[in-house]
Protein backbone atom coordinates (compact mmCIF):
# COMPACT_ATOMS: atom_id res chain seq x y z
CA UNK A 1 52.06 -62.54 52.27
CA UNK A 2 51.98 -61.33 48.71
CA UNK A 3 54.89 -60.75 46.13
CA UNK A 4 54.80 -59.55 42.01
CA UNK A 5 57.43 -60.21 39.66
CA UNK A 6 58.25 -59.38 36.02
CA UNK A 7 57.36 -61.87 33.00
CA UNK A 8 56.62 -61.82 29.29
CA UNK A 9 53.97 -63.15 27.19
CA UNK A 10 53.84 -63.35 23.70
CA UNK A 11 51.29 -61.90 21.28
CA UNK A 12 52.44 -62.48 17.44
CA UNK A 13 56.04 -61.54 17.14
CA UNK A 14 55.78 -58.70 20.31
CA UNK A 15 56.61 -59.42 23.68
CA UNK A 16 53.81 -58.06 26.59
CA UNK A 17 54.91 -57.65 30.26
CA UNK A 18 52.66 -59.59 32.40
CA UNK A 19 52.88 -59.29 36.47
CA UNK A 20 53.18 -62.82 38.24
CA UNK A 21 51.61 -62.28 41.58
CA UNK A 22 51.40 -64.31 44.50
CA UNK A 23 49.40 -64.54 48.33
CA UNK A 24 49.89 -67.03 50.53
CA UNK A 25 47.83 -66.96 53.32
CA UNK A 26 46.58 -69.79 55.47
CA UNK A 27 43.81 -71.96 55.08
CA UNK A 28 43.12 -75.97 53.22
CA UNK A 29 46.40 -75.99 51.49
CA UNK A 30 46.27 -75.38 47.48
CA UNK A 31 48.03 -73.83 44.74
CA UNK A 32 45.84 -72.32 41.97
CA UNK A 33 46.59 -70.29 38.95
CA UNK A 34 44.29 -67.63 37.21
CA UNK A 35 44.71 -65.17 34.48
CA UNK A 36 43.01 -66.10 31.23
CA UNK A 37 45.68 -69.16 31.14
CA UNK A 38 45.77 -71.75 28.90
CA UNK A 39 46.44 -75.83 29.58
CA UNK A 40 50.42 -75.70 29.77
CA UNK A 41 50.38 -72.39 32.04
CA UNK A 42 47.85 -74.02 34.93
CA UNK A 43 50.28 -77.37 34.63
CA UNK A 44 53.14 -74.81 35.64
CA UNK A 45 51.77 -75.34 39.27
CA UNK A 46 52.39 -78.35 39.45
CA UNK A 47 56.06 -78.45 37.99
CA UNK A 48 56.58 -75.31 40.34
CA UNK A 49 55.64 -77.32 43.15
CA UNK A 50 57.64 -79.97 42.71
CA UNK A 51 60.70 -77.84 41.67
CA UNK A 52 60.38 -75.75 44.64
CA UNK A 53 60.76 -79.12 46.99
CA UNK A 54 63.38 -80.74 44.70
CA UNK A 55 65.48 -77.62 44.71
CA UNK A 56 65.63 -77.93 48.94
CA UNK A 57 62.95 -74.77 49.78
CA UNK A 58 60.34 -75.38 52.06
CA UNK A 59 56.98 -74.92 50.88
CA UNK A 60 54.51 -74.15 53.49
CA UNK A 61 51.27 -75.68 53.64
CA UNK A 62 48.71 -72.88 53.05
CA UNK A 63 46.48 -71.45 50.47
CA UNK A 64 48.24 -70.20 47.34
CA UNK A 65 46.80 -68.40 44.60
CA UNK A 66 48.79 -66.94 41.59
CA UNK A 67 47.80 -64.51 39.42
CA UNK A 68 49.20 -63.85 35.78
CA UNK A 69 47.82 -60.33 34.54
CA UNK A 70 46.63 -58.50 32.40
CA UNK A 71 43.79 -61.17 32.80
CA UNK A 72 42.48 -59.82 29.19
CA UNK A 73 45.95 -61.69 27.37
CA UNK A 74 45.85 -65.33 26.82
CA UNK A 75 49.46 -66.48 28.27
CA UNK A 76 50.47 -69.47 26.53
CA UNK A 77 53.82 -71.95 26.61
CA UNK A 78 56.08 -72.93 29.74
CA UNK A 79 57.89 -69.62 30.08
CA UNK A 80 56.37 -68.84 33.10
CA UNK A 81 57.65 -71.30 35.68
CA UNK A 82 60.69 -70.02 36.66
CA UNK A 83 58.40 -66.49 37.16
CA UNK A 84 55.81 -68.14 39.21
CA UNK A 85 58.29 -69.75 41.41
CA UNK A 86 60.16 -66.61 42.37
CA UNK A 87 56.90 -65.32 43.02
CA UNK A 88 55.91 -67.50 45.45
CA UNK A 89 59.14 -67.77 47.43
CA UNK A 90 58.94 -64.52 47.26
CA UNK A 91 55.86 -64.24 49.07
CA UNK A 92 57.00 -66.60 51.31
CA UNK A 93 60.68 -65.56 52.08
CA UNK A 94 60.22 -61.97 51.71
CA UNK A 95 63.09 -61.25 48.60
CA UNK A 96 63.95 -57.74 48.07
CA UNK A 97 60.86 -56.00 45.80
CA UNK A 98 62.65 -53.04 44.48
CA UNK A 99 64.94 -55.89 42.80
CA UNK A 100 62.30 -57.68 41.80
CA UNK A 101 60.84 -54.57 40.39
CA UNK A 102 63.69 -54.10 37.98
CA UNK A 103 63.92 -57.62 37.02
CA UNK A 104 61.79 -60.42 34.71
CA UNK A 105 62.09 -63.84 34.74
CA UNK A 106 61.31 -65.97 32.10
CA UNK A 107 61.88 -69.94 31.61
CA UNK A 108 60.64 -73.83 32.60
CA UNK A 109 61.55 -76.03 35.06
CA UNK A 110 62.13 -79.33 35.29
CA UNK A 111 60.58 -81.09 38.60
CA UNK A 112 64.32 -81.72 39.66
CA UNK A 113 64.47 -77.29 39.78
CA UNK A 114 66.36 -77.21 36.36
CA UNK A 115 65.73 -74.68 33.64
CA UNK A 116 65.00 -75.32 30.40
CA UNK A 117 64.92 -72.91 26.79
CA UNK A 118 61.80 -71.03 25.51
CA UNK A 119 60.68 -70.20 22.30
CA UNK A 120 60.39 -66.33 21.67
CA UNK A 121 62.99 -65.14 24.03
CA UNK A 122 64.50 -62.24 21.84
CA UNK A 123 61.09 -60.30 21.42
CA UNK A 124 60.20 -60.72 25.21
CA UNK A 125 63.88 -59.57 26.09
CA UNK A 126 63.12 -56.31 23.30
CA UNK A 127 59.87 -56.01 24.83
CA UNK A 128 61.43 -55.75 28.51
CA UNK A 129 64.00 -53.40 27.27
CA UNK A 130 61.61 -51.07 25.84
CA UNK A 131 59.46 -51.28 28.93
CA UNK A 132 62.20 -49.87 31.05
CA UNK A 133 63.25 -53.42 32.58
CA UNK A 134 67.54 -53.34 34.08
CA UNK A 135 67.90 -56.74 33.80
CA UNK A 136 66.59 -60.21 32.39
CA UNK A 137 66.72 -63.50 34.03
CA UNK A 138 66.54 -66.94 31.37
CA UNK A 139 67.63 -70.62 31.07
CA UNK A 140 71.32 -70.23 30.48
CA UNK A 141 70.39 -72.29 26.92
CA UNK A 142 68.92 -69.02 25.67
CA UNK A 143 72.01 -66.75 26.80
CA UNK A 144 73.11 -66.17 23.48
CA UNK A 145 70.09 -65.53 21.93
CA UNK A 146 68.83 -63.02 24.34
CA UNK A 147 72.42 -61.22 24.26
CA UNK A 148 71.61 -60.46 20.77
CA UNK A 149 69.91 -57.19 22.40
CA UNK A 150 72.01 -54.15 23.79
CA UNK A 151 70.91 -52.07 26.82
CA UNK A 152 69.85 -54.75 29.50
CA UNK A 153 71.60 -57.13 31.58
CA UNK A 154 70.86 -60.73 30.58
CA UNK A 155 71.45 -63.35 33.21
CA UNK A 156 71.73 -67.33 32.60
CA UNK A 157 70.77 -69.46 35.30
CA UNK A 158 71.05 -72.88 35.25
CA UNK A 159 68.27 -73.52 38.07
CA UNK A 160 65.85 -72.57 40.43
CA UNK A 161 68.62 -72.61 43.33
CA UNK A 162 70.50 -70.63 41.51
CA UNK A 163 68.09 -68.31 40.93
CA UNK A 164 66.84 -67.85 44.59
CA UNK A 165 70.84 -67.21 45.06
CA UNK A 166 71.03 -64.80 42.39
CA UNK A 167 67.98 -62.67 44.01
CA UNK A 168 68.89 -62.88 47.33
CA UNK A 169 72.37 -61.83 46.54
CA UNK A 170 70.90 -59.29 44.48
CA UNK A 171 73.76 -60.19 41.87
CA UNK A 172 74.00 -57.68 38.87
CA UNK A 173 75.42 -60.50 36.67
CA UNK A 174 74.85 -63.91 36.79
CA UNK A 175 76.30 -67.16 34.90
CA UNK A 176 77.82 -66.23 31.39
CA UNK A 177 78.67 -68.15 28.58
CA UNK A 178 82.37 -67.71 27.03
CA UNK A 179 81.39 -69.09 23.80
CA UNK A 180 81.57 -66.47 20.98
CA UNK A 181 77.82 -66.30 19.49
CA UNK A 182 77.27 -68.33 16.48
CA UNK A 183 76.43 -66.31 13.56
CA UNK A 184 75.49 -67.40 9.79
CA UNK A 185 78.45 -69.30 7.81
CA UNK A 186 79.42 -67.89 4.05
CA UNK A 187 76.75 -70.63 3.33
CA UNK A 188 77.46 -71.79 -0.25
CA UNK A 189 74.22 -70.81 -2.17
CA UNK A 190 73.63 -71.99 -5.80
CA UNK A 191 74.80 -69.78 -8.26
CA UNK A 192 73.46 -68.19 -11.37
CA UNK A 193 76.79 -69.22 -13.40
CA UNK A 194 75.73 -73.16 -12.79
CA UNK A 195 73.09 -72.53 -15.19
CA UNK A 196 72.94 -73.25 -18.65
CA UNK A 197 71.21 -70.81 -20.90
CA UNK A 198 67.94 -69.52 -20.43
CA UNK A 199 69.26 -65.56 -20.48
CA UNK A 200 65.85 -64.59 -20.80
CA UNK A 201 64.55 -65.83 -17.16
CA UNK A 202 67.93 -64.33 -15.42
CA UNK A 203 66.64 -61.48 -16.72
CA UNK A 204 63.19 -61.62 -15.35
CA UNK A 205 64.38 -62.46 -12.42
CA UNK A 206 67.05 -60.05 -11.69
CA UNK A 207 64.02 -57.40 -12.48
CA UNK A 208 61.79 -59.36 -10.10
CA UNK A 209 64.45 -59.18 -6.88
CA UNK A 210 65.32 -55.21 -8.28
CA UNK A 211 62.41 -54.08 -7.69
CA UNK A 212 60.38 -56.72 -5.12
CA UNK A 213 58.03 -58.10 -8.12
CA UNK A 214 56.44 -61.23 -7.92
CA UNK A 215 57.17 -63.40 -10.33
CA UNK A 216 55.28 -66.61 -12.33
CA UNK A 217 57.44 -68.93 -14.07
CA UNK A 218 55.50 -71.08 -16.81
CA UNK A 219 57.61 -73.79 -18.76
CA UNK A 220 57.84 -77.59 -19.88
CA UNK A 221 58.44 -79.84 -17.19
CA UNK A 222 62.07 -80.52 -16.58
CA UNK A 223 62.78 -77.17 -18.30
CA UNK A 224 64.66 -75.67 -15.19
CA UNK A 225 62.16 -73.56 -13.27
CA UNK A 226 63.25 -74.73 -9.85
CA UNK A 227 66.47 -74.77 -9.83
CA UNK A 228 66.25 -70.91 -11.00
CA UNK A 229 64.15 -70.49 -8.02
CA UNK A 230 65.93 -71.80 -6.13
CA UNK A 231 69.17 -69.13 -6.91
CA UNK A 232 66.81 -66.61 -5.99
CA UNK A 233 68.11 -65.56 -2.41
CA UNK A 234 71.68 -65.56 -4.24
CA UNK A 235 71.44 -62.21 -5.63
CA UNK A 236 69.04 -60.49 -3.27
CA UNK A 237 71.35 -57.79 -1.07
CA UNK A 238 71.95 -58.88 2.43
CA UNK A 239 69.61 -58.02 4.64
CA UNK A 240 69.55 -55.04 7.59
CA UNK A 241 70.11 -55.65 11.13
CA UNK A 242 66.85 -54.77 11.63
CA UNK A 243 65.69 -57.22 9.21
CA UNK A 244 67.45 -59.76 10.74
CA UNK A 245 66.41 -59.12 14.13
CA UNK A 246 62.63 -59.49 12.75
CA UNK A 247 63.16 -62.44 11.08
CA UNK A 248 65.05 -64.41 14.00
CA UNK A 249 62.08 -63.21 16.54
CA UNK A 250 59.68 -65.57 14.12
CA UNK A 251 61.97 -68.40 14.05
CA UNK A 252 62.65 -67.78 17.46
CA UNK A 253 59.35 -67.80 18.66
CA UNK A 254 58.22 -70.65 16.02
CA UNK A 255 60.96 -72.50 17.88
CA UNK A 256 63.02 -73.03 14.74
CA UNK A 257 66.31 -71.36 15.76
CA UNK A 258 69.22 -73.90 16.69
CA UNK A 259 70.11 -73.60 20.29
CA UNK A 260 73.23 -70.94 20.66
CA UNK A 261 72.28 -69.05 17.26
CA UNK A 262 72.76 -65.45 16.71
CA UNK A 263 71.31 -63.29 14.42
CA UNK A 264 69.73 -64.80 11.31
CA UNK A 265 71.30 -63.03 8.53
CA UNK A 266 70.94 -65.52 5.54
CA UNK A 267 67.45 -64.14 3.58
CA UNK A 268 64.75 -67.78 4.38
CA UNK A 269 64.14 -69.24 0.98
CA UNK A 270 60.71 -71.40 1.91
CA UNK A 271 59.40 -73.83 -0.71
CA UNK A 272 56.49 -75.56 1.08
CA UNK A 273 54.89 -78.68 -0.42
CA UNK A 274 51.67 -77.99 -2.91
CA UNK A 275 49.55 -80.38 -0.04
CA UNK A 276 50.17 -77.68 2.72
CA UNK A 277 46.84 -76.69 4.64
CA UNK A 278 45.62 -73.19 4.90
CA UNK A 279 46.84 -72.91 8.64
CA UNK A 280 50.28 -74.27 7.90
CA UNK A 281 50.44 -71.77 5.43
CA UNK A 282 49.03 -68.62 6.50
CA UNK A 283 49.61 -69.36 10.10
CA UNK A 284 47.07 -70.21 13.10
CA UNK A 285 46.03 -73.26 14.85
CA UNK A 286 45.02 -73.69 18.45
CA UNK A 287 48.57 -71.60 19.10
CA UNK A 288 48.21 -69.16 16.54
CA UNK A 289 51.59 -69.96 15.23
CA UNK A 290 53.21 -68.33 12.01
CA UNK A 291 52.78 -69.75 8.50
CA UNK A 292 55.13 -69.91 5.71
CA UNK A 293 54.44 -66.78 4.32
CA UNK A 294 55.66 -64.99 7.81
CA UNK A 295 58.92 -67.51 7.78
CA UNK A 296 59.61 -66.61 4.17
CA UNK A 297 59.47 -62.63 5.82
CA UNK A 298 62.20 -60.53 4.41
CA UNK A 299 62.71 -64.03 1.99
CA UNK A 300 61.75 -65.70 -0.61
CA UNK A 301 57.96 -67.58 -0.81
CA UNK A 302 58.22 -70.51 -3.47
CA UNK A 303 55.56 -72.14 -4.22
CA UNK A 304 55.97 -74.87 -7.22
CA UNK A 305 53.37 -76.57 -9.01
CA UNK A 306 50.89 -73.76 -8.27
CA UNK A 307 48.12 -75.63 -9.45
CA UNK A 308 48.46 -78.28 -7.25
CA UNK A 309 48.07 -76.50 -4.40
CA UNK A 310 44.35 -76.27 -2.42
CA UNK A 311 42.69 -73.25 -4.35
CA UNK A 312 41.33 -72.31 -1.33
CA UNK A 313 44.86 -72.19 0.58
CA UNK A 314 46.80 -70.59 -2.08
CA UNK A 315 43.68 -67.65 -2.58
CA UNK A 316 45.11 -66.59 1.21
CA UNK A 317 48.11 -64.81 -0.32
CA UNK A 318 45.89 -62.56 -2.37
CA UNK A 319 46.05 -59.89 1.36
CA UNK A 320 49.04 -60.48 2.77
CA UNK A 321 50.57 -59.93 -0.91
CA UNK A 322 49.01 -56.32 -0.79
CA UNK A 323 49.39 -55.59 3.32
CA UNK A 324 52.89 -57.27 4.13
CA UNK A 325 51.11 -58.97 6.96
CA UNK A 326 48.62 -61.61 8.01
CA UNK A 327 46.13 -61.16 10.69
CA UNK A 328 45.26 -64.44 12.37
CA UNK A 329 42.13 -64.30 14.26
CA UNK A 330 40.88 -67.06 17.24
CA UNK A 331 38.27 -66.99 19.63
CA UNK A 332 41.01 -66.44 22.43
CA UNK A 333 42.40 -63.85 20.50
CA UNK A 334 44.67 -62.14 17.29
CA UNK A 335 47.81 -62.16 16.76
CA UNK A 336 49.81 -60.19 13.70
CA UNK A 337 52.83 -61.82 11.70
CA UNK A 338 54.78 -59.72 8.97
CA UNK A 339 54.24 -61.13 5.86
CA UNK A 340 56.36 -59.45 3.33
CA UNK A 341 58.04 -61.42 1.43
CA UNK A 342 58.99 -62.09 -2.74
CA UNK A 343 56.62 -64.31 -4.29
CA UNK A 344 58.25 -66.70 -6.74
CA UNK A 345 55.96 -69.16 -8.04
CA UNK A 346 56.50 -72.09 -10.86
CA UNK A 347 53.65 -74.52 -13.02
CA UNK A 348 53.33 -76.09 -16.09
CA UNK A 349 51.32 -75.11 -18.66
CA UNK A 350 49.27 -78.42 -18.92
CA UNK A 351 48.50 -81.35 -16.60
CA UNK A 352 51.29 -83.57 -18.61
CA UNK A 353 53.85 -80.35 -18.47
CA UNK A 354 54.65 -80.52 -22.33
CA UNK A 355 51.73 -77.60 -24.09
CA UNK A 356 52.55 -76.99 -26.75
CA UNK A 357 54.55 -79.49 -27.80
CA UNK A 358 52.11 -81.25 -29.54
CA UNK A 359 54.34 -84.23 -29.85
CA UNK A 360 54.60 -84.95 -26.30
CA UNK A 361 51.33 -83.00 -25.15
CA UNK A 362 48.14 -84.75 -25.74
CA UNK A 363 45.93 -82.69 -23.03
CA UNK A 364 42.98 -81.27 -25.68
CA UNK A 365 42.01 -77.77 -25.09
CA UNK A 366 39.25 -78.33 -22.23
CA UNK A 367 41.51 -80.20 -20.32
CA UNK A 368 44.11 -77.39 -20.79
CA UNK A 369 41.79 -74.45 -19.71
CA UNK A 370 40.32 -76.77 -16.70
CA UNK A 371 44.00 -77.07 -15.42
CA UNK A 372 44.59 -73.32 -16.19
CA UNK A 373 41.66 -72.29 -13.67
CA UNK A 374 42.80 -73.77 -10.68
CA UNK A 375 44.51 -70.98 -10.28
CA UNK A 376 42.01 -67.89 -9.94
CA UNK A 377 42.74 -64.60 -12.38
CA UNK A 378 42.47 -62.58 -9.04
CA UNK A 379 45.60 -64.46 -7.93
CA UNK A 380 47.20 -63.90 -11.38
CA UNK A 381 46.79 -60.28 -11.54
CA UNK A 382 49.44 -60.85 -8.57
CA UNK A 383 52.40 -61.60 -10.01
CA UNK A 384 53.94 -58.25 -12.17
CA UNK A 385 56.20 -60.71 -14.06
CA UNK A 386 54.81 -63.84 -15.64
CA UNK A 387 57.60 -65.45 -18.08
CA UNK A 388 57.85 -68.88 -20.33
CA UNK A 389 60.81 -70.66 -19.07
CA UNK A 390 61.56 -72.78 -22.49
CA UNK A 391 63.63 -76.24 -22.39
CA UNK A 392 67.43 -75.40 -23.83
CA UNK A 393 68.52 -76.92 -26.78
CA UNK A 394 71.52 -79.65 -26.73
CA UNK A 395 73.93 -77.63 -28.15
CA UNK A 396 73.76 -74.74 -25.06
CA UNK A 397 74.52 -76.82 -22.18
CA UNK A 398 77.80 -77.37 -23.73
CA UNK A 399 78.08 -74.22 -25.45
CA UNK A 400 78.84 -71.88 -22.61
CA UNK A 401 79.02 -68.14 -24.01
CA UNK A 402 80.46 -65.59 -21.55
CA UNK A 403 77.21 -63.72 -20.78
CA UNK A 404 75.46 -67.06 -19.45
CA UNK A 405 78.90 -67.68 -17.33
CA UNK A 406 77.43 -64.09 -15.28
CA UNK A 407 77.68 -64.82 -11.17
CA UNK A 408 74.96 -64.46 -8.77
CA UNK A 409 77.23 -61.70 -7.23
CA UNK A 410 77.56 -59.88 -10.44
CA UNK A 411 73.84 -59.77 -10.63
CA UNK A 412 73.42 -58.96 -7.28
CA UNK A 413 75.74 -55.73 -7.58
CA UNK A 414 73.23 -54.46 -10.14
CA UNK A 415 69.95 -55.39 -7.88
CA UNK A 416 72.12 -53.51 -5.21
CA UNK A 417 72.55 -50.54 -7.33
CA UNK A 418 68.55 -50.54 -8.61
CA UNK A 419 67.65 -50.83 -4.76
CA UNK A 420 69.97 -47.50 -3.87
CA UNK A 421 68.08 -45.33 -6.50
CA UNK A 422 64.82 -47.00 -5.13
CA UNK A 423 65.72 -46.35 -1.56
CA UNK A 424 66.66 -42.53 -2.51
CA UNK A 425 63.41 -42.33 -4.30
CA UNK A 426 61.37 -43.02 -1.63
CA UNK A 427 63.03 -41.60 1.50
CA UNK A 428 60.49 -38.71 2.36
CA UNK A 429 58.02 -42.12 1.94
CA UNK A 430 57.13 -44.84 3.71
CA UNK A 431 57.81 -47.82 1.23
CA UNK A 432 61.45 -49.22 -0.04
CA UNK A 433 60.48 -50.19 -3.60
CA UNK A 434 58.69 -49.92 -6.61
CA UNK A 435 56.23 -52.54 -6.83
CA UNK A 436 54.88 -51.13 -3.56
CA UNK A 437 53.50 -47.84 -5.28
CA UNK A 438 50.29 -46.80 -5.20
CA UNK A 439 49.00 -45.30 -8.02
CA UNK A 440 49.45 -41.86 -7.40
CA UNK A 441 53.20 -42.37 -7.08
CA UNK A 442 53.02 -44.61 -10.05
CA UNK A 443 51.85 -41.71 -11.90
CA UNK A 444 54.70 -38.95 -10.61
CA UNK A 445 57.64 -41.72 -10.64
CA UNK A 446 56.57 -42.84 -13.84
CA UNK A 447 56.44 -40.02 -16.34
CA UNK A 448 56.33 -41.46 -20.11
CA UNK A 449 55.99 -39.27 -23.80
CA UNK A 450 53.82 -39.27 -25.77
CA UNK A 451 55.36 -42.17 -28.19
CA UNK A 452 55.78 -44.40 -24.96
CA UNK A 453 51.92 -43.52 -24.26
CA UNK A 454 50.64 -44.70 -27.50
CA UNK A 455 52.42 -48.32 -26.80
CA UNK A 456 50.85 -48.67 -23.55
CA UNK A 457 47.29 -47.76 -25.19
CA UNK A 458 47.42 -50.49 -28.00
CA UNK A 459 48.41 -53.09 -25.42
CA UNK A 460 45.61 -51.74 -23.23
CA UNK A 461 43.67 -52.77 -25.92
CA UNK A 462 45.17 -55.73 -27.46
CA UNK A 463 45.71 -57.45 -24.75
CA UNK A 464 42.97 -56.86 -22.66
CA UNK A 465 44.74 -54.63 -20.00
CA UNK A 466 43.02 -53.88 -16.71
CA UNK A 467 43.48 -50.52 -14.76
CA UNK A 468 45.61 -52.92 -11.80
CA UNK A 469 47.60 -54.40 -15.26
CA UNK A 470 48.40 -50.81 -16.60
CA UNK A 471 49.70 -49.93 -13.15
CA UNK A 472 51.39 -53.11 -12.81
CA UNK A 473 53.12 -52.40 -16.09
CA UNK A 474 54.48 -48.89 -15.50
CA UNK A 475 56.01 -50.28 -12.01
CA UNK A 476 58.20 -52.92 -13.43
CA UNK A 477 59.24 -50.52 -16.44
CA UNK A 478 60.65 -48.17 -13.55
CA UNK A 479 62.37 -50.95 -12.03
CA UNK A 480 63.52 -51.67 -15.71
CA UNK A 481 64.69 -48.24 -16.13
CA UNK A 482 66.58 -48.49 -12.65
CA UNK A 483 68.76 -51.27 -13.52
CA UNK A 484 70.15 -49.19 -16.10
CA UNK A 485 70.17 -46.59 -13.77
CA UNK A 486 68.03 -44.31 -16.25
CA UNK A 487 66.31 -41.39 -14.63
CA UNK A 488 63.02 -41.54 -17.59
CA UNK A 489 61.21 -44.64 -18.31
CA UNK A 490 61.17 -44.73 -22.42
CA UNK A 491 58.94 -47.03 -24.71
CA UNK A 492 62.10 -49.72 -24.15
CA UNK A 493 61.19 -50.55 -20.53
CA UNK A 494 57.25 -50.17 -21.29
CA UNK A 495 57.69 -52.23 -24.03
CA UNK A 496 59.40 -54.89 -21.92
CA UNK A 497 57.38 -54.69 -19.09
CA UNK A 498 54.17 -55.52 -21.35
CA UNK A 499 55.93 -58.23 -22.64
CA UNK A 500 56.26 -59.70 -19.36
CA UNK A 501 52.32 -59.04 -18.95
CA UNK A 502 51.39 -60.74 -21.77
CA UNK A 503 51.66 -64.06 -21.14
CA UNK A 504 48.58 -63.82 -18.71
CA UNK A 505 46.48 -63.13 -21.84
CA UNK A 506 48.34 -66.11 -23.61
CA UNK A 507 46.66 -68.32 -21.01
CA UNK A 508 44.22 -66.65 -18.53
CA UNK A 509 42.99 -64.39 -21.29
């Protein structure tokens, strides 16, 4: 007796169909499980078995042997039960295979036969649509999630029982939920207008979000670099459907979305700790599960105290920052996260936090430099905008002028205007914004005079430019030159933009 149903394993954030096979034939009675399967899939026997009993199905007393292909795929989790138990009452009962044909299963069960959620179910329910699949059969704790996806039947069960009903009654629908989905609140995000003064780092930052820079913020401790961080995601535009669908299949599948969640549409804002490992950060482990720099996808990566952090952990970003995704390789395999994200970074200038206050500072030059070089030039050259975030005086925190009173929505109506002309730009292309041009688009997009020319020459060599610095340069003058939605780039923006460059000299130079 043999029977094949319909599951999904995960690889990264993609869902792969996987047949679940089964033969029962006689002989000593067993139950075995192959298929390149890993220490939680060959337990799913056992669970199944005792399901199967617990749910009132006979289970006959012969030789079982399930197969999970394509053998060459690690499977990984507890998704499979439910499939493997179909699959072998299948075998046994003889269910309907053209139903079974059009149908995957995916979910645990408990020994008493009830299912339980999974992690990952919205890419394995896009990756069963796209393969053609009618209809999808899940723990009814994942409904909602899994109805985030048009053009397939999704069925909640809320047991094995149910299931074997379901399939034998080869039901088109199966238990719904009445409860409207659960979609992102008007969450209250901290505004620009809460902060006094420092005009000069709105600035730089409303550039930074314009045009997707990354962005180094150098200041005194206690001189506000955080908490303008942390207003970031309040003037970035909102994202795409299809941005949000990416972004909830990593949370989804990192098992971070709240049970009965819909779409994620709130950009992440992730600020891990400076004593993060390299795997926590870039992603991997015996799993291969994503890092912070795939859950800060389509979002905002802030790292604080860069010097702090494990030189060797932080010197990860250098790729990803350049490819928009991380490749994580194991001996059981790769998986690929996306990995494109704004980098927003924040340090003092010393190990006290007071250079150049020489008053409060009293770090002497070595020490300075030594503190400086934890974080490597390579890494530097990352970051388009570097600015010094200075400590307000007295008098502006209760001086208020009407410019520094500017909301995060007024800003974010110009980064939505900058991000039109960018996304006109570059439709016959296959990037969204300036800082991801090469330099052979740099060089058409970014057409200067002669008098803007002879600027970018003497800080070439005043300031020690490199070839990636004069590049760097020209992008974030375009983006300049886009938020006042100027079609030329003039010796204003360039001269800007350099200014924004220099400060790696100041202290790297």
């Amino acid at each position: 007796m043999f029977s094949s149903v319909k599951s999904v394993a995960l690889s990264g954030i993609n869902g792969i169909i996987t047949n679940v096979e089964a033969d029962i034939r006689n002989g000593l009675p067993s139950f075995n499980m192959v298929g390149f399967l890993s220490t939680q899939v060959r337990e799913s026997g056992e669970r199944v078995r005792a399901a199967v009993l617990n749910s009132g199905f006979y289970l006959e007393p012969k030789r079982i042997l399930v197969n999970i292909s394509p053998a060459d795929i690690k499977k990984d989790g507890t998704s499979f039960d439910l499939a493997v138990a179909i699959a072998v009452l299948a075998a046994q009962m003889g269910f309907d295979n053209e139903y079974l044909k059009e149908t995957a299963f995916v979910g645990e069960l408990s020994l008493n036969g009830e299912t339980k959620s999974v992690n990952g179910v919205l890419s394995m329910v896009c990756a069963a649509k796209d393969a053609g699949i009618k209809r999808f059969v899940l723990p009814i704790a994942n409904y909602r999630e899994a109805k985030l996806v048009e053009g397939i039947e999704i069925i909640g069960v809320e047991s094995l029982f149910e299931t074997v009903e379901i399939v034998q009654n080869k039901a088109v629908k199966g238990r719904e939920c009445n409860e409207v989905l659960k979609m992102d609140e008007d969450m209250k995000l901290p505004d620009f207008s809460e902060v006094h003064g420092q005009e000069g780092i709105k600035r730089a930052i409303e550039i930074a979000v314009s045009g997707m820079h990354n962005i180094l913020m150098i200041g005194q401790a206690g001189s506000g670099k955080s908490m303008l961080a942390s207003r970031i995601p309040s003037i970035m535009p909102p994202m795409s459907v299809d941005e949000s669908l990416e972004v909830t299949k990593i949370y989804s599948i990192s098992g971070l979305l709240e049970e009965g969640r819909g779409l994620i549409e709130a950009r992440p804002f992730r600020s891990p700790h400076n004593s993060i490992s390299l795997p926590a950060l870039a992603g991997g482990g015996s799993k291969v599960r994503a890092g912070e720099i795939s859950l800060a996808h389509n979002g905002v990566l802030f790292l604080d105290e860069l010097p702090e952090f494990n030189r060797q952990t932080i010197e990860i970003l250098r790729q990803p920052l350049e490819e928009k995704k991380i490749t994580i390789g194991r001996v059981n395999g790769t998986a690929t996260y996306p990995a494109d994200f704004l980098l927003a970074a924040a340090m003092n200038p010393c190990k006290c936090g007071f250079y150049p206050d020489r008053k409060l500072c009293h770090c002497n030059e070595i020490q300075i430099k030594n503190y400086l070089s934890r974080v490597s030039r390579p890494l530097i050259d990352r970051f388009d905008i570097v600015t010094e975030v200075k400590r307000i005086s007295f008098d502006s925190i209760f001086n208020k002028e009407e410019k520094e009173l500017e909301s995060s929505e007024i800003i974010r109506k110009r980064v939505c205007t900058a991000h039109d002309i960018q996304e006109e730009r570059f439709k016959n292309e296959e990037i969204h914004f300036n800082s991801q041009m090469d330099s052979k688009m740099t060089d058409e997009f970014c057409n200067i005079d002669s008098k803007t020319k002879k600027i970018l020459e003497e800080a070439y060599k005043n300031i020690n430019l490199s070839i990636r610095g004069y590049y760097r340069v020209l992008k974030v003058a375009r983006t300049i030159a886009d938020t006042r939605e100027k079609r030329e780039v003039s010796e204003l923006e360039v001269a800007e933009a350099i200014h924004y460059r220099e400060m790696i000299e100041r202290f790297w130079g």
